[in-house]
PDB file of N, CA and C in Angstrom:
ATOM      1  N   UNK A   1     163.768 -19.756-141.751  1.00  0.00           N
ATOM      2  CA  UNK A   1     164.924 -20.550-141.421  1.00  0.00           C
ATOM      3  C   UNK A   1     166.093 -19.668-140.988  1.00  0.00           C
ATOM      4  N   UNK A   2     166.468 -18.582-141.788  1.00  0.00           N
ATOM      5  CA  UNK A   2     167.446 -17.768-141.476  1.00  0.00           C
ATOM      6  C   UNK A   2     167.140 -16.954-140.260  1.00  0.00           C
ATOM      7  N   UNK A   3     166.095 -17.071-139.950  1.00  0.00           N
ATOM      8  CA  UNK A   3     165.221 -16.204-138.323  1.00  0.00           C
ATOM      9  C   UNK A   3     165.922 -17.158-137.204  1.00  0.00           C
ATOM     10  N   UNK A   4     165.719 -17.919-137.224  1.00  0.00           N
ATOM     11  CA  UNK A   4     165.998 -19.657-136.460  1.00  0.00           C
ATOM     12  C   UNK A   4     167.445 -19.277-136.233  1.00  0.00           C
ATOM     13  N   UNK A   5     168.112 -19.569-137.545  1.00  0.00           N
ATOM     14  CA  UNK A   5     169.723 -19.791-137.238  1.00  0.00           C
ATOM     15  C   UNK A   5     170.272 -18.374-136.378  1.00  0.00           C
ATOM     16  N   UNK A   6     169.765 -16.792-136.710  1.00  0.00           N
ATOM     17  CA  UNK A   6     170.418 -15.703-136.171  1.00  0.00           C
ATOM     18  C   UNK A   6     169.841 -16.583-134.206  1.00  0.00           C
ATOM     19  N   UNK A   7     168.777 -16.707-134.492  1.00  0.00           N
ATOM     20  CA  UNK A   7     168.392 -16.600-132.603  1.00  0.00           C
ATOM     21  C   UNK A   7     169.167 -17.679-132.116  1.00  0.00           C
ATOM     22  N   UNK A   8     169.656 -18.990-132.719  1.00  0.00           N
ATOM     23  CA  UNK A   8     170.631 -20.023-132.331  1.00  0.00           C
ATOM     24  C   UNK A   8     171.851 -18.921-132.323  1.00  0.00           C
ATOM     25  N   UNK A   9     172.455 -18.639-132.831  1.00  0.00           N
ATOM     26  CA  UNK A   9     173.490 -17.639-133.162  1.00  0.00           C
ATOM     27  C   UNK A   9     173.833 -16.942-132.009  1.00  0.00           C
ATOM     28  N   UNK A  10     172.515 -16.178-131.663  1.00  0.00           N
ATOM     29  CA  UNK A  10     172.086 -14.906-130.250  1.00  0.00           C
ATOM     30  C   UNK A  10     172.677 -15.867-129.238  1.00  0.00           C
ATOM     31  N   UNK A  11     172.007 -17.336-128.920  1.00  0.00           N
ATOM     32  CA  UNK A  11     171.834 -18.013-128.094  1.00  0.00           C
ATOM     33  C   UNK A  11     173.125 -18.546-127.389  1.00  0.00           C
ATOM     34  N   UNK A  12     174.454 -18.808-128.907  1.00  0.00           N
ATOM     35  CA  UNK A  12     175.233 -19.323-128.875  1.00  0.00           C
ATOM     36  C   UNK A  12     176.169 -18.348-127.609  1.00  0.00           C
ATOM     37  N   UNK A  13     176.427 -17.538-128.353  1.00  0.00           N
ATOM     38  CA  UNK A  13     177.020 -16.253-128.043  1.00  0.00           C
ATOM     39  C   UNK A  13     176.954 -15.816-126.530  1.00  0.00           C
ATOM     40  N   UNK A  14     175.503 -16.139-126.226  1.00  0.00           N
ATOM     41  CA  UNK A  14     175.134 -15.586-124.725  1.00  0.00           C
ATOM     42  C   UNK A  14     175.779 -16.750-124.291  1.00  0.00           C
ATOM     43  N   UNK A  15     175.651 -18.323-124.325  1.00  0.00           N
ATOM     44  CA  UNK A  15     176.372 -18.739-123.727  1.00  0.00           C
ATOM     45  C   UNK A  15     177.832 -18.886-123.581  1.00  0.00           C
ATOM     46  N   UNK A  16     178.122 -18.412-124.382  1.00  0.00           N
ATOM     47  CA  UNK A  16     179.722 -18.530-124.051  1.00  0.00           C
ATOM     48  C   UNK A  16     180.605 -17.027-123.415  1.00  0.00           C
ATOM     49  N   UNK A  17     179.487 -15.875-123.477  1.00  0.00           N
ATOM     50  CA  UNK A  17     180.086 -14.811-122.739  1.00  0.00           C
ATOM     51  C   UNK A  17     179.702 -15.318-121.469  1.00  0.00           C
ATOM     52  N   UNK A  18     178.470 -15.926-121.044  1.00  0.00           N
ATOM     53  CA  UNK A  18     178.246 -16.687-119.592  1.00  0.00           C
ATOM     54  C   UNK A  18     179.131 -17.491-119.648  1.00  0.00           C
ATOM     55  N   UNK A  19     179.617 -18.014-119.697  1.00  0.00           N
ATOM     56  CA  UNK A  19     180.406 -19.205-119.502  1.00  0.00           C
ATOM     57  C   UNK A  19     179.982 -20.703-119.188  1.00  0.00           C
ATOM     58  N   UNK A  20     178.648 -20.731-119.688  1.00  0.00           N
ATOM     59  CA  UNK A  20     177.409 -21.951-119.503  1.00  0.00           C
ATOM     60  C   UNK A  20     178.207 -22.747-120.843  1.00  0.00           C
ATOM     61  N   UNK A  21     178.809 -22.122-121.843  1.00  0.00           N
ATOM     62  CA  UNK A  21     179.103 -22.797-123.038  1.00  0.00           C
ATOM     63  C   UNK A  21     180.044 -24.233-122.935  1.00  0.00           C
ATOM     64  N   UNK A  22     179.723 -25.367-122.957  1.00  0.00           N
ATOM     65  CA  UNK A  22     180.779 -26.417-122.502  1.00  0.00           C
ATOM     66  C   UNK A  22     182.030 -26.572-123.362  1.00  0.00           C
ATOM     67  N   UNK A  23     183.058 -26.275-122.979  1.00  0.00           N
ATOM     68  CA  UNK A  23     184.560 -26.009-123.825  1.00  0.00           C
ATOM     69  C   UNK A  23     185.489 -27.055-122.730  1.00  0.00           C
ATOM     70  N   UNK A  24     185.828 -28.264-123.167  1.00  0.00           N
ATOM     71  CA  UNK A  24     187.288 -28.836-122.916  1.00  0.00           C
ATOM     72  C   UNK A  24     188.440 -28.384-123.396  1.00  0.00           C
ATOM     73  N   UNK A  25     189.348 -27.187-122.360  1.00  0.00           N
ATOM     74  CA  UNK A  25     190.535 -26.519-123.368  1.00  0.00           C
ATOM     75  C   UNK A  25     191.586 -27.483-123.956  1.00  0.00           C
ATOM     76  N   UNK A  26     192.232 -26.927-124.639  1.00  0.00           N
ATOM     77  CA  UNK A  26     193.513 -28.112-124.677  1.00  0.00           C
ATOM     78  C   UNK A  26     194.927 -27.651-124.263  1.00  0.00           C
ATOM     79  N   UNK A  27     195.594 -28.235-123.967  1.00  0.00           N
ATOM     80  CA  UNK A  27     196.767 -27.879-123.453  1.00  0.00           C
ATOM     81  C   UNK A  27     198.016 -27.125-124.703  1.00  0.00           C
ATOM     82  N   UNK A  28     198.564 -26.185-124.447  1.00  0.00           N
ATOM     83  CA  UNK A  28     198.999 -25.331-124.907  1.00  0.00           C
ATOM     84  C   UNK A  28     200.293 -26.035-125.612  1.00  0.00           C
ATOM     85  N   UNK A  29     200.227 -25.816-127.135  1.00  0.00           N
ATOM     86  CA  UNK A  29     201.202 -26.751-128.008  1.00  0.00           C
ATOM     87  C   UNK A  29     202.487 -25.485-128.070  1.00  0.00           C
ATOM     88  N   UNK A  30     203.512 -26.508-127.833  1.00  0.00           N
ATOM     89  CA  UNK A  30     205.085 -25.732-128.002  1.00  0.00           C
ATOM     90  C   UNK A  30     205.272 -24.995-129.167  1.00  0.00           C
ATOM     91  N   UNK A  31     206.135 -23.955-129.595  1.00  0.00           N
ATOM     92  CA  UNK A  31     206.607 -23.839-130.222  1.00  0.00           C
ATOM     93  C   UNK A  31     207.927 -23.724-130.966  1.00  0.00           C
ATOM     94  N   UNK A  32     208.830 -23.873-131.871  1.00  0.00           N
ATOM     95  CA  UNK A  32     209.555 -24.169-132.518  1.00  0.00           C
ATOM     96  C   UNK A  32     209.440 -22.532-132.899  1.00  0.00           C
ATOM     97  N   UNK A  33     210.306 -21.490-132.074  1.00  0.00           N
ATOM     98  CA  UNK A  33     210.675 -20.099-132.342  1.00  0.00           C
ATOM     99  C   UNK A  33     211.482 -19.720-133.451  1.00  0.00           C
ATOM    100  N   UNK A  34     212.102 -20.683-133.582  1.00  0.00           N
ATOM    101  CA  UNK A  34     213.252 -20.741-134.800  1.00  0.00           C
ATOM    102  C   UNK A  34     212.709 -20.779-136.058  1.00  0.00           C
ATOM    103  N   UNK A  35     212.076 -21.847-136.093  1.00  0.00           N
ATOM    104  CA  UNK A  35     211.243 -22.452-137.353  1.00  0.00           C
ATOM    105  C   UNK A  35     210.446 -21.145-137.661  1.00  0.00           C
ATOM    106  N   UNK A  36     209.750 -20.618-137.017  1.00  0.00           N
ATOM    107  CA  UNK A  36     208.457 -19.756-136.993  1.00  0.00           C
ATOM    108  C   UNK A  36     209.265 -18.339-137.746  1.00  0.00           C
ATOM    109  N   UNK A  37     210.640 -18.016-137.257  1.00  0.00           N
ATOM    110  CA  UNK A  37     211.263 -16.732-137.345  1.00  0.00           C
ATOM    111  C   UNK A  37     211.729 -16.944-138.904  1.00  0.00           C
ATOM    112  N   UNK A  38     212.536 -18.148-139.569  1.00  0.00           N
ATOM    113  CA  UNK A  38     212.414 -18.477-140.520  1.00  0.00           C
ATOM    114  C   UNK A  38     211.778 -17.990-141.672  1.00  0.00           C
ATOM    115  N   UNK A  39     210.438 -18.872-140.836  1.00  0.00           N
ATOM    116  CA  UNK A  39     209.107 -19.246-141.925  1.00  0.00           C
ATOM    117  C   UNK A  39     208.557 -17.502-142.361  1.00  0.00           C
ATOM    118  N   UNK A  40     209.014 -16.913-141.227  1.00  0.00           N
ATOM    119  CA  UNK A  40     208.087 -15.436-141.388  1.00  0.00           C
ATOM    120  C   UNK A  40     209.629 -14.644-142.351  1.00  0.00           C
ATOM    121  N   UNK A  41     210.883 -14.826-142.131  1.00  0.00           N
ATOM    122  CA  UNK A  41     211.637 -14.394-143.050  1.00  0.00           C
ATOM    123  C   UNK A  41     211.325 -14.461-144.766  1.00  0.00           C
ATOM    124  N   UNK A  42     210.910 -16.150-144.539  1.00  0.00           N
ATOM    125  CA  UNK A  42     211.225 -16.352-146.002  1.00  0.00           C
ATOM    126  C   UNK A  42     209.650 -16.069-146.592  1.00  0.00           C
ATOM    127  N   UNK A  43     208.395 -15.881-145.899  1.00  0.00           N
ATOM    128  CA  UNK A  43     207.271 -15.362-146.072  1.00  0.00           C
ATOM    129  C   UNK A  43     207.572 -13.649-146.795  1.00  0.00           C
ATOM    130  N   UNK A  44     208.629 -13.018-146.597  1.00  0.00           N
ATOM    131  CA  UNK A  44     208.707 -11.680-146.570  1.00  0.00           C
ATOM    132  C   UNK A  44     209.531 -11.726-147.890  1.00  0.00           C
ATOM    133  N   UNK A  45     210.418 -12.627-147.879  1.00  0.00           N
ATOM    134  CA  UNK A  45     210.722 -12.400-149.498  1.00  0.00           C
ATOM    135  C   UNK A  45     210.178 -13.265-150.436  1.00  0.00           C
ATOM    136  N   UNK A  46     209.324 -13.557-150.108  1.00  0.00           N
ATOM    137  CA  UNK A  46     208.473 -13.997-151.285  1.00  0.00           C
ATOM    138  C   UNK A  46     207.273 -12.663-152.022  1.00  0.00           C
ATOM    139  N   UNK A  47     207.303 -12.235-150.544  1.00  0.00           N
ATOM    140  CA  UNK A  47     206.192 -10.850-150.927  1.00  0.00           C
ATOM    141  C   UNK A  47     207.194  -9.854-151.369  1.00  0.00           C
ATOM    142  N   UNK A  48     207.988  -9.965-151.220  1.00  0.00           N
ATOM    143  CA  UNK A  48     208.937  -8.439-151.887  1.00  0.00           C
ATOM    144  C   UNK A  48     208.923  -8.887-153.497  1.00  0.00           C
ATOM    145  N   UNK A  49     209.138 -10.161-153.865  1.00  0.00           N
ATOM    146  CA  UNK A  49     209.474 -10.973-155.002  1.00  0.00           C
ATOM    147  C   UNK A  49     208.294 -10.423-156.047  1.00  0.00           C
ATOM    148  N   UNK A  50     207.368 -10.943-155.290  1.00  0.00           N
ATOM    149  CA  UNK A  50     205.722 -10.452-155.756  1.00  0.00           C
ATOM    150  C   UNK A  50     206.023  -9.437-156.194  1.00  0.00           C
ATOM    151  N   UNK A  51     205.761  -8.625-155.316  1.00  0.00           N
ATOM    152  CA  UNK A  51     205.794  -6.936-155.454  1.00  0.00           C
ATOM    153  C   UNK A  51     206.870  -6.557-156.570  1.00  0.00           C
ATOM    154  N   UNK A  52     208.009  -6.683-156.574  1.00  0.00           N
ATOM    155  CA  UNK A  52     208.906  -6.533-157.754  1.00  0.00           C
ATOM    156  C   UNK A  52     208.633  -7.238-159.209  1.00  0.00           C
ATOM    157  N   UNK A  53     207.800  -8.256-159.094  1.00  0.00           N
ATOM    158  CA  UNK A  53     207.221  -8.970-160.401  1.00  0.00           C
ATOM    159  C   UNK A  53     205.797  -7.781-160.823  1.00  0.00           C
ATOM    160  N   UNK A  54     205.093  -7.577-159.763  1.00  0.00           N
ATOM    161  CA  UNK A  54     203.903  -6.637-160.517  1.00  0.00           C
ATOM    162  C   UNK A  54     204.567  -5.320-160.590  1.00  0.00           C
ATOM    163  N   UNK A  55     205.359  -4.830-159.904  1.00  0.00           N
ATOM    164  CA  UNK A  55     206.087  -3.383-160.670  1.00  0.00           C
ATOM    165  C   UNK A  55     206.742  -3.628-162.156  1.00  0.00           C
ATOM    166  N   UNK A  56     207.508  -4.647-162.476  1.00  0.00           N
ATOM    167  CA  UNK A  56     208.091  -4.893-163.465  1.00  0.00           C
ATOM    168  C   UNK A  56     207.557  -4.875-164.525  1.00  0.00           C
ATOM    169  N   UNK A  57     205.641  -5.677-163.946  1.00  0.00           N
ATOM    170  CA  UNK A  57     204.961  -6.178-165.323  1.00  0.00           C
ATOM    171  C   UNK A  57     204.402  -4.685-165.283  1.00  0.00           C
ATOM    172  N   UNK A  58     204.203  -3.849-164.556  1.00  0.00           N
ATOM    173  CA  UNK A  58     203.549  -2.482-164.703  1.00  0.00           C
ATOM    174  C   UNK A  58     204.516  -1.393-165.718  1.00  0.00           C
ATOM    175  N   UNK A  59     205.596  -1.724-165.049  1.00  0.00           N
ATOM    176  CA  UNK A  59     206.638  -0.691-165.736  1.00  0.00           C
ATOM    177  C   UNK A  59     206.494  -1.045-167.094  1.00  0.00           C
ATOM    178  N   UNK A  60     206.937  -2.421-167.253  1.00  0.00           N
ATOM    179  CA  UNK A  60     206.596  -2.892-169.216  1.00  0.00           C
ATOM    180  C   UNK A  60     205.383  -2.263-170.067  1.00  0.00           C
ATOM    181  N   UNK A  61     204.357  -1.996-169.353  1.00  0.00           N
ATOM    182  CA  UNK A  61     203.560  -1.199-170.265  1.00  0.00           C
ATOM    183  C   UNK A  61     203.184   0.050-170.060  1.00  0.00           C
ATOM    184  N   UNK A  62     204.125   0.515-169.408  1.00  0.00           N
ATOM    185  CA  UNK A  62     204.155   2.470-169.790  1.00  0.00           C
ATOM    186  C   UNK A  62     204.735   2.635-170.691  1.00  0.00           C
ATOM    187  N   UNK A  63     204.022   3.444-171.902  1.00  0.00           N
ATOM    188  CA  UNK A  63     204.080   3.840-173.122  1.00  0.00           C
ATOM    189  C   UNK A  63     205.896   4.270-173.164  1.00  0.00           C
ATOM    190  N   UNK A  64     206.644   5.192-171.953  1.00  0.00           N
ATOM    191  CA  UNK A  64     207.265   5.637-172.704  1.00  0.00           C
ATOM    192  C   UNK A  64     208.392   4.910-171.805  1.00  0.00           C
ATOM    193  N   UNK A  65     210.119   5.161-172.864  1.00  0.00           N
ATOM    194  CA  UNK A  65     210.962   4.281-172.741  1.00  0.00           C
ATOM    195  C   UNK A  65     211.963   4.318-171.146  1.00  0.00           C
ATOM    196  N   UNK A  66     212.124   3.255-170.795  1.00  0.00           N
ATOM    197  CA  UNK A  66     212.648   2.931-169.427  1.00  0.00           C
ATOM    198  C   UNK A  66     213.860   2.780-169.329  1.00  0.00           C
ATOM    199  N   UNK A  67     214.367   3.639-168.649  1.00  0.00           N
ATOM    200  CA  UNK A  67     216.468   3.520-168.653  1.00  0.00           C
ATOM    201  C   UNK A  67     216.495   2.298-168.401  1.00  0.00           C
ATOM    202  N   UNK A  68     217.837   1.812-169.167  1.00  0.00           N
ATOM    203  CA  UNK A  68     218.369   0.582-168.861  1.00  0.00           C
ATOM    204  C   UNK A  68     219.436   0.546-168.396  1.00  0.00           C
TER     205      UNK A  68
END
């Protein structure tokens, strides 16, 4: 069975580097640049947030004492 699916697989592949593969494109959706610049801002401090929560929980258990 898994013999079958790789040669469907092979098969797939050849057709779509031929271009025999049947694809209806779709028309290219707008974007909202603003929104996106945002979304990737506030994506970045959430990961800094992260990152400062697992240093914090790391720092808490080194044996020896941490300036305050």
């Amino acid at each position: 069975m898994a013999r079958r699916t790789a040669e469907d697989l092979k098969d797939l592949v050849k057709s779509v580097r031929g271009r025999s593969f049947p694809y209806d494109g779709r028309e290219l959706a707008r974007r909202n640049w603003s929104s996106y610049d945002s979304a990737q801002v506030n994506e970045i401090a959430d990961i800094l947030e992260t990152i400062r929560e697992v240093v914090d929980m790391a720092a808490s258990s080194l044996p020896f004492p941490r300036p305050t």
